[in-house]
Protein backbone atom coordinates (compact mmCIF):
# COMPACT_ATOMS: atom_id res chain seq x y z
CA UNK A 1 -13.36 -31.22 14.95
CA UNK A 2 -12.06 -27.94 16.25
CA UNK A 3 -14.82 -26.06 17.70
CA UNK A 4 -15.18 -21.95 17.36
CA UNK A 5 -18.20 -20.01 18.85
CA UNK A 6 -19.24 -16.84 17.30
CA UNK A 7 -21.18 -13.71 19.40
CA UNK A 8 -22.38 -10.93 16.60
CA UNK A 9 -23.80 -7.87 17.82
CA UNK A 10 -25.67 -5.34 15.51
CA UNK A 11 -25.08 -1.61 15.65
CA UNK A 12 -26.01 1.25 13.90
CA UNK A 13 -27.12 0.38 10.22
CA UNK A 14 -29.46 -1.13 8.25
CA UNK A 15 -28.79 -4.83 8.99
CA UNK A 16 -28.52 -5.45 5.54
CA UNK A 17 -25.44 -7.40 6.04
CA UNK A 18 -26.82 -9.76 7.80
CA UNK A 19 -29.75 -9.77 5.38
CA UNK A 20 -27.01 -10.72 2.30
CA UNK A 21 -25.26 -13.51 4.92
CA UNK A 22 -28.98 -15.23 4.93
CA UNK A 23 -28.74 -15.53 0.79
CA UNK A 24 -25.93 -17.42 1.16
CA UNK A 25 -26.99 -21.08 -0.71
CA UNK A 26 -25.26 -24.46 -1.63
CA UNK A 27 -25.29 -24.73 1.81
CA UNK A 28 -27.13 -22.22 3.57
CA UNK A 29 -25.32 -20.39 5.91
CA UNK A 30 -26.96 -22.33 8.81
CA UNK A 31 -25.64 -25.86 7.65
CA UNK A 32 -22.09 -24.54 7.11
CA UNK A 33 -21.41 -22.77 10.17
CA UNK A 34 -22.38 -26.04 11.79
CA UNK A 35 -20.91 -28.30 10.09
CA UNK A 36 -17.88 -26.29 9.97
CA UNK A 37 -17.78 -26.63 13.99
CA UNK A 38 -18.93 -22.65 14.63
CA UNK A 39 -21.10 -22.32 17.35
CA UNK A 40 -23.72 -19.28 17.46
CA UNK A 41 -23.39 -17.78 20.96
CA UNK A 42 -25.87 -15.03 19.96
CA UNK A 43 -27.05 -13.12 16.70
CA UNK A 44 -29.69 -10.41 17.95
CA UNK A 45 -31.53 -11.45 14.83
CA UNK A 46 -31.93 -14.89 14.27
CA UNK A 47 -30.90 -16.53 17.96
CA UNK A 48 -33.90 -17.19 20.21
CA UNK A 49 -32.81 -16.35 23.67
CA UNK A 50 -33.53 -12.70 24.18
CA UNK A 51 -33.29 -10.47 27.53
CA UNK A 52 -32.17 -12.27 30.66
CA UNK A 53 -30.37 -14.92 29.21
CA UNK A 54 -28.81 -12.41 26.72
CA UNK A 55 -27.40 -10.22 29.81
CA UNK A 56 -26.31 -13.07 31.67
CA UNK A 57 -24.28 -14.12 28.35
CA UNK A 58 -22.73 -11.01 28.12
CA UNK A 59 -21.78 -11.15 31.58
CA UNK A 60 -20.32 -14.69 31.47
CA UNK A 61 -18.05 -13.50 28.23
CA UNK A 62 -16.67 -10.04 30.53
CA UNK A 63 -16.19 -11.78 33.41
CA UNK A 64 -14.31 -14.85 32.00
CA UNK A 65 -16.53 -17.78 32.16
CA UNK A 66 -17.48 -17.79 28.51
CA UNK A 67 -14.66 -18.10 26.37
CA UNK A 68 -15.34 -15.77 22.84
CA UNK A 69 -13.70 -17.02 20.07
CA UNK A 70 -14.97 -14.41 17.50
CA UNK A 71 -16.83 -11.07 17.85
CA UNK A 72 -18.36 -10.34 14.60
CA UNK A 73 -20.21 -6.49 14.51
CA UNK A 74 -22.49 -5.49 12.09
CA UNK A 75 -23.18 -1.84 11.79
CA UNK A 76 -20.98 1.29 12.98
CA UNK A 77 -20.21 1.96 16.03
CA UNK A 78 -22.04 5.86 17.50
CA UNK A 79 -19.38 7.73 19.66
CA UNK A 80 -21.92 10.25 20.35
CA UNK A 81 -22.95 12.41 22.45
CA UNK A 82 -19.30 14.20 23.42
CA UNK A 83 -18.02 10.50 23.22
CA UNK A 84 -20.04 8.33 25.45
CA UNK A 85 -21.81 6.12 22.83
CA UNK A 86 -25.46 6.75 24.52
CA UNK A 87 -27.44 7.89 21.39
CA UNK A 88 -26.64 3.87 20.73
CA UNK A 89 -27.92 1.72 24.13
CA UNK A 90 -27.61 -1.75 23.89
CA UNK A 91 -31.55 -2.90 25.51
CA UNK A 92 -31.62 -3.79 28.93
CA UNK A 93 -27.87 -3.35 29.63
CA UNK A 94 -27.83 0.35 30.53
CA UNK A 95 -24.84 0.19 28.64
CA UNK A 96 -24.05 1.88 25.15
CA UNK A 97 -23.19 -0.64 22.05
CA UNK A 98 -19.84 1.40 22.63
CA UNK A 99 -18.87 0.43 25.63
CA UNK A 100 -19.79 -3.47 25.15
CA UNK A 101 -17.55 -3.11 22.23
CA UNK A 102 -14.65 -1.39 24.10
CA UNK A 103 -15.28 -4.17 26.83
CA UNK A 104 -15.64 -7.59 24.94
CA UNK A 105 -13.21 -6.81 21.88
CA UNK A 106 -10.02 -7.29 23.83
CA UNK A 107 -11.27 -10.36 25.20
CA UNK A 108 -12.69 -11.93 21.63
CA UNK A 109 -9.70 -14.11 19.86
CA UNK A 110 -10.30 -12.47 16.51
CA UNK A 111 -12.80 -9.54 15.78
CA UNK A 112 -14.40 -9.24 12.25
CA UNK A 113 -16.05 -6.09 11.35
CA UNK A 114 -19.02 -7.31 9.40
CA UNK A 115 -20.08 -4.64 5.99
CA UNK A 116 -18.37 -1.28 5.70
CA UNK A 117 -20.00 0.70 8.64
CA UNK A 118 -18.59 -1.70 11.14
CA UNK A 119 -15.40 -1.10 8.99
CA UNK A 120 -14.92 2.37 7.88
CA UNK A 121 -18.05 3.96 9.35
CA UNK A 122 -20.23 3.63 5.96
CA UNK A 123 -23.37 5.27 5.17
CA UNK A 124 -23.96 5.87 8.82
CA UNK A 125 -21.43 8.14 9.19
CA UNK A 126 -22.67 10.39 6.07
CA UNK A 127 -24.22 13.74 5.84
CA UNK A 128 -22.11 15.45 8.68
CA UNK A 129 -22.30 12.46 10.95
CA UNK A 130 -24.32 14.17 13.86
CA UNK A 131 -24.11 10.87 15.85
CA UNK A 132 -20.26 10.21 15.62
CA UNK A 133 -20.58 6.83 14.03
CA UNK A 134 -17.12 5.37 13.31
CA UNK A 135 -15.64 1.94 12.40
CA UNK A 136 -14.40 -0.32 14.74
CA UNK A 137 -10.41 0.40 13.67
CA UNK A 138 -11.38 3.21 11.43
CA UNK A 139 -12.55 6.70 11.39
CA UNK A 140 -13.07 7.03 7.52
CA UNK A 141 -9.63 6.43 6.16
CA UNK A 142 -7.75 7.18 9.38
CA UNK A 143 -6.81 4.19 11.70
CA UNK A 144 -7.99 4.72 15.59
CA UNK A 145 -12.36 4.06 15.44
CA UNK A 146 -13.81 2.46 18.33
CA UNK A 147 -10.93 0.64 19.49
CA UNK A 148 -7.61 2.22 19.98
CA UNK A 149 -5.44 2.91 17.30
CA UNK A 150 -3.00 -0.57 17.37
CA UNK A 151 -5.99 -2.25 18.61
CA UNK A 152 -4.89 -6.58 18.32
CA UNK A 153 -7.17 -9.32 19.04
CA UNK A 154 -6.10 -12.06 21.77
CA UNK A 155 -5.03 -14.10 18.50
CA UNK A 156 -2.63 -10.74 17.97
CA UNK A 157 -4.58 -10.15 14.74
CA UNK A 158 -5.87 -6.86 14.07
CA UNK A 159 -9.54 -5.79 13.54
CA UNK A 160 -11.05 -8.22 10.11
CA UNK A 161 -12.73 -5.64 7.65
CA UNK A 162 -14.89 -8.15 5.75
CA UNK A 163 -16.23 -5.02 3.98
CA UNK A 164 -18.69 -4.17 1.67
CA UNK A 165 -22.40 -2.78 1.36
CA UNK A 166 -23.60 -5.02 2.17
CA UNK A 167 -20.98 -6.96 2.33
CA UNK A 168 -20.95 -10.47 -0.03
CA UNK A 169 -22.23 -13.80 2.17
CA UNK A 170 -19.33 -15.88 1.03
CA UNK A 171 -16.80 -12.92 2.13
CA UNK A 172 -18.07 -13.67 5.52
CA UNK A 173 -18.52 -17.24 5.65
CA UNK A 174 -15.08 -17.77 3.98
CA UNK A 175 -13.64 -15.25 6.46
CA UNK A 176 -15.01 -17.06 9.48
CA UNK A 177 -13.85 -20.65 8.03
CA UNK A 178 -10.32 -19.39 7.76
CA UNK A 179 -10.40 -18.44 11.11
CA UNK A 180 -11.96 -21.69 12.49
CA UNK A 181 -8.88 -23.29 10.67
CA UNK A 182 -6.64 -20.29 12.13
CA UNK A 183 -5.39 -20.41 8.78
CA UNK A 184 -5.64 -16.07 8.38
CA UNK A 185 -2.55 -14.60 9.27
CA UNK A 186 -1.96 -10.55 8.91
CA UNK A 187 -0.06 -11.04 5.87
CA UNK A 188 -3.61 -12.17 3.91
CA UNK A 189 -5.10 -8.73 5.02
CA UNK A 190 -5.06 -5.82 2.76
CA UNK A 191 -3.72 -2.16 3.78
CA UNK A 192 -7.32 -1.49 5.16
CA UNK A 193 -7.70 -4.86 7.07
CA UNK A 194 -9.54 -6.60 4.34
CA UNK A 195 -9.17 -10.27 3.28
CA UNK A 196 -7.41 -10.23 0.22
CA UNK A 197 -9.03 -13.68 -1.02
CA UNK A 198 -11.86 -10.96 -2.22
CA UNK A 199 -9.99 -7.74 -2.16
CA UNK A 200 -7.26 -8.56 -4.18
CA UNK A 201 -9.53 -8.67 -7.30
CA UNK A 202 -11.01 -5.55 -8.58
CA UNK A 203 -14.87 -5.64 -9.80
CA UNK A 204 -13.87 -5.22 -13.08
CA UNK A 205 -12.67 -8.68 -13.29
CA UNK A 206 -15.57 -10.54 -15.29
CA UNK A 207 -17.67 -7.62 -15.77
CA UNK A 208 -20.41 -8.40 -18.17
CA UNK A 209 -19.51 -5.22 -19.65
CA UNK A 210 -15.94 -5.71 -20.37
CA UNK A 211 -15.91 -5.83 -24.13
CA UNK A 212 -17.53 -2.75 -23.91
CA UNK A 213 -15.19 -0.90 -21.79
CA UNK A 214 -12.35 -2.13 -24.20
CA UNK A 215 -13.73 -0.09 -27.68
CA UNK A 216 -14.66 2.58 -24.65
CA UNK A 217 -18.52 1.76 -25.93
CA UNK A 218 -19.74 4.06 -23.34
CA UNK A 219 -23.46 3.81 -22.67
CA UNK A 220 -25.36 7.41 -21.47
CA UNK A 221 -28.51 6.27 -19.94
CA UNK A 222 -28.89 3.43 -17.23
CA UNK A 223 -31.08 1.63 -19.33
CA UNK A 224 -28.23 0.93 -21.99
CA UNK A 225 -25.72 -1.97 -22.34
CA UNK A 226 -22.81 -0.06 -22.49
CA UNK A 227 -19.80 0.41 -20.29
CA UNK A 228 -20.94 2.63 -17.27
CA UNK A 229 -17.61 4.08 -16.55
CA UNK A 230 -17.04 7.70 -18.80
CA UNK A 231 -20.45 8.90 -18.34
CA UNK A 232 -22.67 6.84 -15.31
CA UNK A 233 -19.89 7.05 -12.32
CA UNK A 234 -18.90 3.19 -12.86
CA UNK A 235 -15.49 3.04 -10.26
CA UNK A 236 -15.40 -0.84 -10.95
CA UNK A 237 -11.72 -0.43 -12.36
CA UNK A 238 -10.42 1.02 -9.00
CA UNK A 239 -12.94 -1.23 -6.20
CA UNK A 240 -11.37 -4.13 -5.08
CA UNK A 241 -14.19 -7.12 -4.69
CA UNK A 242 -14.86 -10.55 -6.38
CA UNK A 243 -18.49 -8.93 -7.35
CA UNK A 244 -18.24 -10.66 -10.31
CA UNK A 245 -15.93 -13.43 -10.42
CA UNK A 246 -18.49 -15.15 -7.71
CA UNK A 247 -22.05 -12.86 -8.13
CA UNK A 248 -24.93 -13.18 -5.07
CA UNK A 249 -26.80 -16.34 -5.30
CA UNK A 250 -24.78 -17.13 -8.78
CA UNK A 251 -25.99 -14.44 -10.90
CA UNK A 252 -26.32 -10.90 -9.36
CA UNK A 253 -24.18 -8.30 -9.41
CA UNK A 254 -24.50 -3.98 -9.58
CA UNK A 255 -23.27 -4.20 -12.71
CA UNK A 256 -24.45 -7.30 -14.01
CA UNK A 257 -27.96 -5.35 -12.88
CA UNK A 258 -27.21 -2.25 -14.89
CA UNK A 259 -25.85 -0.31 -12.18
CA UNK A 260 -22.48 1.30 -11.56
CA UNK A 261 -20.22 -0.21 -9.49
CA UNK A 262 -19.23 2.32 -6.74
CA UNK A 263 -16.85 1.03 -4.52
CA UNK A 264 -18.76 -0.02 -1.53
CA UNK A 265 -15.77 -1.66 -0.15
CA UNK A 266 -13.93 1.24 0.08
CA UNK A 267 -13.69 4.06 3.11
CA UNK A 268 -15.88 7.15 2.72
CA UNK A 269 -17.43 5.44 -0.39
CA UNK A 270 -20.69 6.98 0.80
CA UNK A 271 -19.62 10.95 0.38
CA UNK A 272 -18.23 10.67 -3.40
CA UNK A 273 -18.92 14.70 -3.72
CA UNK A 274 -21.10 13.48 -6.88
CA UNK A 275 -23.98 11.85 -7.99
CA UNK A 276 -23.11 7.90 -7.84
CA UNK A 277 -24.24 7.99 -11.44
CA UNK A 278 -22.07 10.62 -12.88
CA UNK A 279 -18.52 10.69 -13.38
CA UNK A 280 -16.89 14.00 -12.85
CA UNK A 281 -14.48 14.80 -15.23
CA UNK A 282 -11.53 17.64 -15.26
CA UNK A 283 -11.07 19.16 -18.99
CA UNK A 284 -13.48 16.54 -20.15
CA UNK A 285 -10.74 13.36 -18.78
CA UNK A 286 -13.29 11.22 -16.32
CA UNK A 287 -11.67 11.10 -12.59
CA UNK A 288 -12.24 8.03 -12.21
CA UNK A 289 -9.54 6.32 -14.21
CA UNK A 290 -7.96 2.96 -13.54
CA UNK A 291 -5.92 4.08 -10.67
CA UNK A 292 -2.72 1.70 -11.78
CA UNK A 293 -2.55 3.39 -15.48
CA UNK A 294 -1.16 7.36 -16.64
CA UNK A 295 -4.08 9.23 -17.60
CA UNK A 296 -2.63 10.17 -20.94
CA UNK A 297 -1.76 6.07 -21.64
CA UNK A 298 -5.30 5.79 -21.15
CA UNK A 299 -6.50 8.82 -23.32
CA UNK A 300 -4.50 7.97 -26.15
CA UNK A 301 -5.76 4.07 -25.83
CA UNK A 302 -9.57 5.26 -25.93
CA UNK A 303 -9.10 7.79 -28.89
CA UNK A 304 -7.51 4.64 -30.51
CA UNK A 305 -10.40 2.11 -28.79
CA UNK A 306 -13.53 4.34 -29.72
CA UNK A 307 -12.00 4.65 -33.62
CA UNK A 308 -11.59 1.13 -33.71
CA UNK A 309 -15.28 0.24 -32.10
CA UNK A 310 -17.10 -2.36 -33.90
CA UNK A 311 -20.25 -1.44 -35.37
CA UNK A 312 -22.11 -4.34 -33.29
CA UNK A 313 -20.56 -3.21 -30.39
CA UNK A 314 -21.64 1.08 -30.97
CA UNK A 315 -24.86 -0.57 -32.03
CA UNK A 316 -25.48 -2.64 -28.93
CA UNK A 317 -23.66 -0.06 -26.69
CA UNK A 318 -26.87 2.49 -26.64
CA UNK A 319 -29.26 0.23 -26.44
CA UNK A 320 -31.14 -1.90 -23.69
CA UNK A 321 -30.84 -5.28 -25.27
CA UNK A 322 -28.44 -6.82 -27.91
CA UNK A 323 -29.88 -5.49 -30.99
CA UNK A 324 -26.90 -7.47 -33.41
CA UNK A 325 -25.40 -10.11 -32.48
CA UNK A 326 -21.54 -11.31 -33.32
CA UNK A 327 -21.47 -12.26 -36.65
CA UNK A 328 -22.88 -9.19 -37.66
CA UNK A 329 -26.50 -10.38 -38.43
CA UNK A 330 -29.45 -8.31 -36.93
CA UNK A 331 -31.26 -9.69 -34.21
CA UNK A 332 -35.17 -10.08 -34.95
């Protein structure tokens, strides 16, 4: 069996990504790793060896002696102050997280930039970004983060955006599988580094609210069944994500939970310029079409949807349960 060893480092978020990569089931993500020949150098939050042996780990990998097969990050990475990454030390180094970065990225065979602050800069970077947080290849939507603009991996691959917030466990596990196999090339990335085996699909795809969004059923209030996407800031038709093709732990989902979807995957998701659940709307059109379809094709289709609606589906549309089911018989 080929053998791969993995270092992850965590910097500045929430960890939650790592939280989601511990729900992955059927097996957990313990048993797969290992049986899939990936070796855990270090994870800050579930590996044992802490403070000396961490430093003299760190120091094996820069000077050479450990070979680093992947180096996953979690978290964005803070340039600040004036650059030099020291609001952001990494404990006992006297080193910023930035610098370790800058230092053990070129020397890692592949990097993957675990959830959409290690990516893009995410919801760390929000609000002004006071501490310079950045991605790892991105600054928002422009290329050139933490790493040089250009910036290849020893394998010649460029930085791995497995993104999302957090991202999905099976997006990372599948991610790090198809590298043990070396069987990601460039070509299977998206525009913004993303692997399209998830980002190829938008979250639309098996929304529980489809048949909704097709009579343009729009619910109002979070509470309701209807489609979230002319009134509650649902952006599922435009994020790219297997939310709910493959759910969390077989079932879960923002939308399957009532919530709009909006576009976690996506750079500078967290500054919309709105209210996540609103959708802005210019001469009462909602902005946030399908992004592949003419805004007056899709006009004239929901005039012609929203006269056609079903009365089960108005029915159930505005209401927090199916009140009549098909058939047209009222639900006790």
């Amino acid at each position: 069996m080929k053998r791969m060893n993995m270092l992850w480092l965590q910097s500045a978020g929430c960890g939650g990504c790592t939280m989601s990569l511990l729900c992955a089931e059927d097996p957990n993500v313990f048993d797969l790793l290992a049986d899939a020949g990936i070796e855990v150098l270090w994870h800050p939050s579930v590996s044992v060896q802490t403070g000396d042996e961490v430093r003299r780990l760190l120091a094996a990998i820069e000077a050479g002696e450990q070979v680093l097969d992947v180096l996953c990050v979690e978290g964005s990475i803070v340039t600040g102050p004036k650059g030099t990454g020291r609001f952001h030390m990494l404990a006992g180094t006297g080193r910023s997280m930035l610098d370790w970065v800058r230092a053990l990225a070129p020397l890692a065979r592949d990097v993957v930039a675990v959830g959409t602050c290690a990516a893009y800069g995410g919801v760390t970077s929000a609000g002004g970004n006071p501490a310079g947080a950045v991605g790892l290849a991105y600054d928002g939507k422009l290329r050139g983060g933490a790493l040089a603009e250009g910036f290849r991996a020893r394998s010649g691959r460029p930085v791995i955006n497995v993104a999302g917030c957090p991202t999905h466990p099976d997006w990372v596990t599948e991610t790090l599988l198809l590298l043990a196999e070396d069987k990601l090339g460039e070509g299977d990335l998206d525009d913004l580094g993303r692997p399209r085996f998830y980002a190829d699909h938008l979250v639309h795809h098996a929304c529980p609210k489809n048949e909704f969004y097709e009579y343009k059923a729009s619910a109002r209030e979070l509470s309701e069944l209807g489609c979230m996407m002319e009134h509650l800031g649902c952006v599922g038709t435009q994020a790219h994500g297997d939310c709910n093709i493959r759910p969390w732990n077989g079932s879960g989902s923002c939308t399957r939970g009532g919530y709009p979807c909006i576009n976690c995957t996506a750079p500078e998701f967290e500054e919309p310029r709105h209210p996540f659940t609103e959708t802005p709307t210019i001469a009462g059109i909602p902005v946030g079409l399908p992004s592949d379809m003419p805004k007056a094709w899709f006009m004239a289709l929901a005039s012609l949807s929203k006269a056609a609606t079903p009365k089960r589906i108005e029915a159930n549309a505005h209401s927090d349960r199916i009140r009549v089911p098909p058939g047209g018989g009222r639900k006790p």
